[in-house]
N, C-alpha and C. Protein backbone atom coordinates (compact mmCIF):
# COMPACT_ATOMS: atom_id res chain seq x y z
N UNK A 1 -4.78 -14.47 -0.09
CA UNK A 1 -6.00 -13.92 0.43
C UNK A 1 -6.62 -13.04 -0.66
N UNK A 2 -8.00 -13.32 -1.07
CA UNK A 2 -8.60 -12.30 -1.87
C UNK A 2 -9.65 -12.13 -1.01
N UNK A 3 -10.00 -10.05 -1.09
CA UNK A 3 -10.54 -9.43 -0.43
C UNK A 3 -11.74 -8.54 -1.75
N UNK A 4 -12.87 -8.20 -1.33
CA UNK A 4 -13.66 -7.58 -2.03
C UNK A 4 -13.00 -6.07 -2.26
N UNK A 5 -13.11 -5.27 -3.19
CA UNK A 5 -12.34 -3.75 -2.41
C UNK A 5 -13.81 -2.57 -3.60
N UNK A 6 -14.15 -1.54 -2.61
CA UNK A 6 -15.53 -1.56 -3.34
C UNK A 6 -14.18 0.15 -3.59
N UNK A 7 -14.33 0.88 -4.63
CA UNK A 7 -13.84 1.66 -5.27
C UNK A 7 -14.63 3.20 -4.94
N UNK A 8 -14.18 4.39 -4.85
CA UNK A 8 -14.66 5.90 -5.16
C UNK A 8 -13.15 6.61 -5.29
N UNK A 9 -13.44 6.31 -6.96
CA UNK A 9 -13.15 7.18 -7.70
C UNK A 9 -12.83 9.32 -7.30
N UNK A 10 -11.89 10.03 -7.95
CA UNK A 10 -12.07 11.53 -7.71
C UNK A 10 -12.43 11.83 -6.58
N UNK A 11 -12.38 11.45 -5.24
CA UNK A 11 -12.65 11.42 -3.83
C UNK A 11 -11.54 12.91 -3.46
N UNK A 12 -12.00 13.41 -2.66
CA UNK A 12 -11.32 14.74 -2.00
C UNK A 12 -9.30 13.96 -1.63
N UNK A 13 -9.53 13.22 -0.56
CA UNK A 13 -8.60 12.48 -0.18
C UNK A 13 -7.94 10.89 -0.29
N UNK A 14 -7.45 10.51 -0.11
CA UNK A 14 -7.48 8.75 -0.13
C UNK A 14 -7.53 8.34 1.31
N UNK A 15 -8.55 7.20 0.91
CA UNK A 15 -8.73 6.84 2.64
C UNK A 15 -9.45 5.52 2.40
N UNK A 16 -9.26 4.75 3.84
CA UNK A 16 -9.48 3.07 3.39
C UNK A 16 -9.84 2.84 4.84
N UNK A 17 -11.08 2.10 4.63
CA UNK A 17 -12.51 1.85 5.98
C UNK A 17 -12.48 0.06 5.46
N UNK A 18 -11.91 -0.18 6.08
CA UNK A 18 -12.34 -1.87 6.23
C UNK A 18 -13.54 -1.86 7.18
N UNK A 19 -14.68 -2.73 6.04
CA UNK A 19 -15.96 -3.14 6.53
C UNK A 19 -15.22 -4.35 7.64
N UNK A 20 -15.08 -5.26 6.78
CA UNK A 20 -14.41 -7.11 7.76
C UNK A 20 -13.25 -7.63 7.23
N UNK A 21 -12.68 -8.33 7.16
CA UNK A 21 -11.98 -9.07 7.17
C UNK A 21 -10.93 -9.04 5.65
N UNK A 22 -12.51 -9.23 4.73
CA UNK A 22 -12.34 -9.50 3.70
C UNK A 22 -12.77 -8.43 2.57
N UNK A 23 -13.65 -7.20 3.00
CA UNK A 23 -14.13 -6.66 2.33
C UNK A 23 -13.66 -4.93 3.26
N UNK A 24 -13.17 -4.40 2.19
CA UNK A 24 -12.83 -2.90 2.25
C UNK A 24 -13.40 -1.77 1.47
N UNK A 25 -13.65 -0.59 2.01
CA UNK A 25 -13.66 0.73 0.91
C UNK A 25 -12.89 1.18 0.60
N UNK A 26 -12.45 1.92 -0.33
CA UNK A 26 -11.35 2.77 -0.65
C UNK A 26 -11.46 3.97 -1.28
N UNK A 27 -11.58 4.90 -0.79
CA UNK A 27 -11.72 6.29 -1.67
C UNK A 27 -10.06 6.93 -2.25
N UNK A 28 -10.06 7.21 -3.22
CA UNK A 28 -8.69 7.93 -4.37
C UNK A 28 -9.05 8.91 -5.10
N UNK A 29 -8.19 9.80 -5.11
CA UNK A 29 -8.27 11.30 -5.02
C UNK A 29 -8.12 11.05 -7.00
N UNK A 30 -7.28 9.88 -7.51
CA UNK A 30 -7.06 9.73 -8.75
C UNK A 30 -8.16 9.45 -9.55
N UNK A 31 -8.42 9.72 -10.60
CA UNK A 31 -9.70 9.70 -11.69
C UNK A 31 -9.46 8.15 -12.23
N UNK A 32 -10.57 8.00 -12.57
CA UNK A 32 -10.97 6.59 -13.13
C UNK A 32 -10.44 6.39 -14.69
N UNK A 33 -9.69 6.62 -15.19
CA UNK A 33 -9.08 6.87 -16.48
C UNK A 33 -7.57 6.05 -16.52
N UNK A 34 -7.52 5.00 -17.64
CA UNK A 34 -6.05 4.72 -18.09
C UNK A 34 -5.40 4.12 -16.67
N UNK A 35 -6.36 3.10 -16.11
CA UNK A 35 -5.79 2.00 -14.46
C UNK A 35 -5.27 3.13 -13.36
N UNK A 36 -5.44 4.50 -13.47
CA UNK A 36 -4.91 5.63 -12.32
C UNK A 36 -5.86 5.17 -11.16
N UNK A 37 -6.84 5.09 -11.22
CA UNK A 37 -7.47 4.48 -9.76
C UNK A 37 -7.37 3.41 -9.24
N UNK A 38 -6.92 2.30 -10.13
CA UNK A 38 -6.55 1.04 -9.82
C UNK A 38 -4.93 0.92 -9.40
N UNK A 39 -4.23 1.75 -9.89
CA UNK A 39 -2.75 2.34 -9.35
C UNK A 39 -2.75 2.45 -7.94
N UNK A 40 -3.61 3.53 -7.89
CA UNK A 40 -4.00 4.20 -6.37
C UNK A 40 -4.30 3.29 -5.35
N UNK A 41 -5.43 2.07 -6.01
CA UNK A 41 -6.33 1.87 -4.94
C UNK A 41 -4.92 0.48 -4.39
N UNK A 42 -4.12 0.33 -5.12
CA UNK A 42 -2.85 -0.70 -4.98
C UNK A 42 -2.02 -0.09 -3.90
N UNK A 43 -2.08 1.22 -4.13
CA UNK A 43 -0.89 2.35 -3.27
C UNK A 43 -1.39 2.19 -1.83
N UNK A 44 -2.91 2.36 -1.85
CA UNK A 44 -3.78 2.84 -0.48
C UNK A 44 -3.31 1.30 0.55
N UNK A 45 -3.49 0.22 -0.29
CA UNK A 45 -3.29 -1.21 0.73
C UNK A 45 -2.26 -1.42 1.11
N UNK A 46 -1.14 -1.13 -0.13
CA UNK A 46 -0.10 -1.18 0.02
C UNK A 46 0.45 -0.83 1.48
N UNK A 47 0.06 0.44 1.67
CA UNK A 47 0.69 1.18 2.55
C UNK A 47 0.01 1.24 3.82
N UNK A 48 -1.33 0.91 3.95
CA UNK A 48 -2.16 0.14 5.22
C UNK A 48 -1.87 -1.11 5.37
N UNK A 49 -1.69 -2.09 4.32
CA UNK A 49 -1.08 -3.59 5.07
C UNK A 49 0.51 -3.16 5.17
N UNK A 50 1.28 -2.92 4.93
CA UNK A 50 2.68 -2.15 5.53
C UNK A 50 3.47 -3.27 4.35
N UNK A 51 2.77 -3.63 2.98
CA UNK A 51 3.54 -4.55 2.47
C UNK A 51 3.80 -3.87 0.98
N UNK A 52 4.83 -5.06 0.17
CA UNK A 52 4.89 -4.20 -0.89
C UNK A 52 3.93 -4.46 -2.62
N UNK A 53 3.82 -3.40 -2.95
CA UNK A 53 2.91 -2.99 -4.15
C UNK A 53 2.80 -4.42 -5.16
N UNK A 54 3.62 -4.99 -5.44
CA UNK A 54 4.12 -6.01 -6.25
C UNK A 54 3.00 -7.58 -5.62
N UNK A 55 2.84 -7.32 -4.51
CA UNK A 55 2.68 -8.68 -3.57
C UNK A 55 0.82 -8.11 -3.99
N UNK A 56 0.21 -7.39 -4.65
CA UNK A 56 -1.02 -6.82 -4.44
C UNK A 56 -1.10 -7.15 -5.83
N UNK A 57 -2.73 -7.88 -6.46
CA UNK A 57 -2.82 -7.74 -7.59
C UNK A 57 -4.55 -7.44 -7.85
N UNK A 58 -4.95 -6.81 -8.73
CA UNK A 58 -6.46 -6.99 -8.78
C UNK A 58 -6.54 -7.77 -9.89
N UNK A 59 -7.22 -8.85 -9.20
CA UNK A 59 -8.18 -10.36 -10.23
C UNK A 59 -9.69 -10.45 -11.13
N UNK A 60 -10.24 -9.22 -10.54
CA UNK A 60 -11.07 -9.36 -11.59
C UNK A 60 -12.16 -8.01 -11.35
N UNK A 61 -12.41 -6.99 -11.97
CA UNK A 61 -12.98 -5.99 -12.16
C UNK A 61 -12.38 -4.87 -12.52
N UNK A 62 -11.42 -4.62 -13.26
CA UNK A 62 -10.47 -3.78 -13.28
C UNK A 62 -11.03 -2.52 -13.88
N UNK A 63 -12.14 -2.94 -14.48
CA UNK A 63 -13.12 -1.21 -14.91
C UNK A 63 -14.26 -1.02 -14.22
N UNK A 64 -14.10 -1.90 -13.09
CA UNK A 64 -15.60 -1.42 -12.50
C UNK A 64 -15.41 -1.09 -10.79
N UNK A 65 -16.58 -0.32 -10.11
CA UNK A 65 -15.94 0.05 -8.84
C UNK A 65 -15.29 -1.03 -8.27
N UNK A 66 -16.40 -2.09 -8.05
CA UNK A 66 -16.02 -3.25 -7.54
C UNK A 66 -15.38 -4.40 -8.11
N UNK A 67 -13.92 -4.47 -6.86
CA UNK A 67 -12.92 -5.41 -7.80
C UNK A 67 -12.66 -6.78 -6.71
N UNK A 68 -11.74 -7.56 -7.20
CA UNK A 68 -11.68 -8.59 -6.34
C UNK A 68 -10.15 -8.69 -6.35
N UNK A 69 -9.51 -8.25 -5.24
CA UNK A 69 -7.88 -8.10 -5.30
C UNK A 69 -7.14 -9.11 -4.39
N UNK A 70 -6.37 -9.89 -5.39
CA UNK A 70 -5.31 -10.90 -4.69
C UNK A 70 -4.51 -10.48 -3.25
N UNK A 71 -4.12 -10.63 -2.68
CA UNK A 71 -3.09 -10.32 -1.57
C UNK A 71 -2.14 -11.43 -1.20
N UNK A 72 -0.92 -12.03 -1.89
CA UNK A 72 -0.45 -13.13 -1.43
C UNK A 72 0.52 -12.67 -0.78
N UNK A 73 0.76 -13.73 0.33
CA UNK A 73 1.21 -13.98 1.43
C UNK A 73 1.22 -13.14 2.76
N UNK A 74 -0.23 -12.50 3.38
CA UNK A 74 -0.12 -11.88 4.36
C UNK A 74 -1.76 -12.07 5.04
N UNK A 75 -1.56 -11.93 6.37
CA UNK A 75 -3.09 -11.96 6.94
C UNK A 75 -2.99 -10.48 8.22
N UNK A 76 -4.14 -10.47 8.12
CA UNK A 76 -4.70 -9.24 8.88
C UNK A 76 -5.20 -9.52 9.77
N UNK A 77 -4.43 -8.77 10.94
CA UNK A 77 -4.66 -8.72 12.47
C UNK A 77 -5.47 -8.14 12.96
């Protein structure tokens, strides 16, 4: 499953608002510097789809808010 995941960067808290299905927000408290927000924004799904970090990959935007992140083998209820 690849899902849109739209990025905010230096955010007070981390927190994750699924628009649909396929497309999520994600706010991370981590700065946009050296993949730390892209770390994060791995941590935030991670731990809302209840799966592990490894099974999560981002495919294509890795310096920009908006990324396009793999998810193999799981669907959302």
């Amino acid at each position: 499953m690849i899902i849109t995941v739209h990025v905010k960067p230096r955010s007070r808290q981390n927190k994750i608002e699924w628009i649909d299905e396929e497309t999520v927000k994600i706010s991370v408290t981590a700065i946009a510097e050296k993949g730390k927000a892209n770390d994060a924004v791995i941590e935030v799904l991670s731990n809302d789809l209840d799966i592990a970090k490894s099974r999560i990959e981002i495919v294509r935007g890795k310096t920009t808010r908006i990324k396009q992140v793999e998810i193999n083998n799981v669907t959302r209820e």
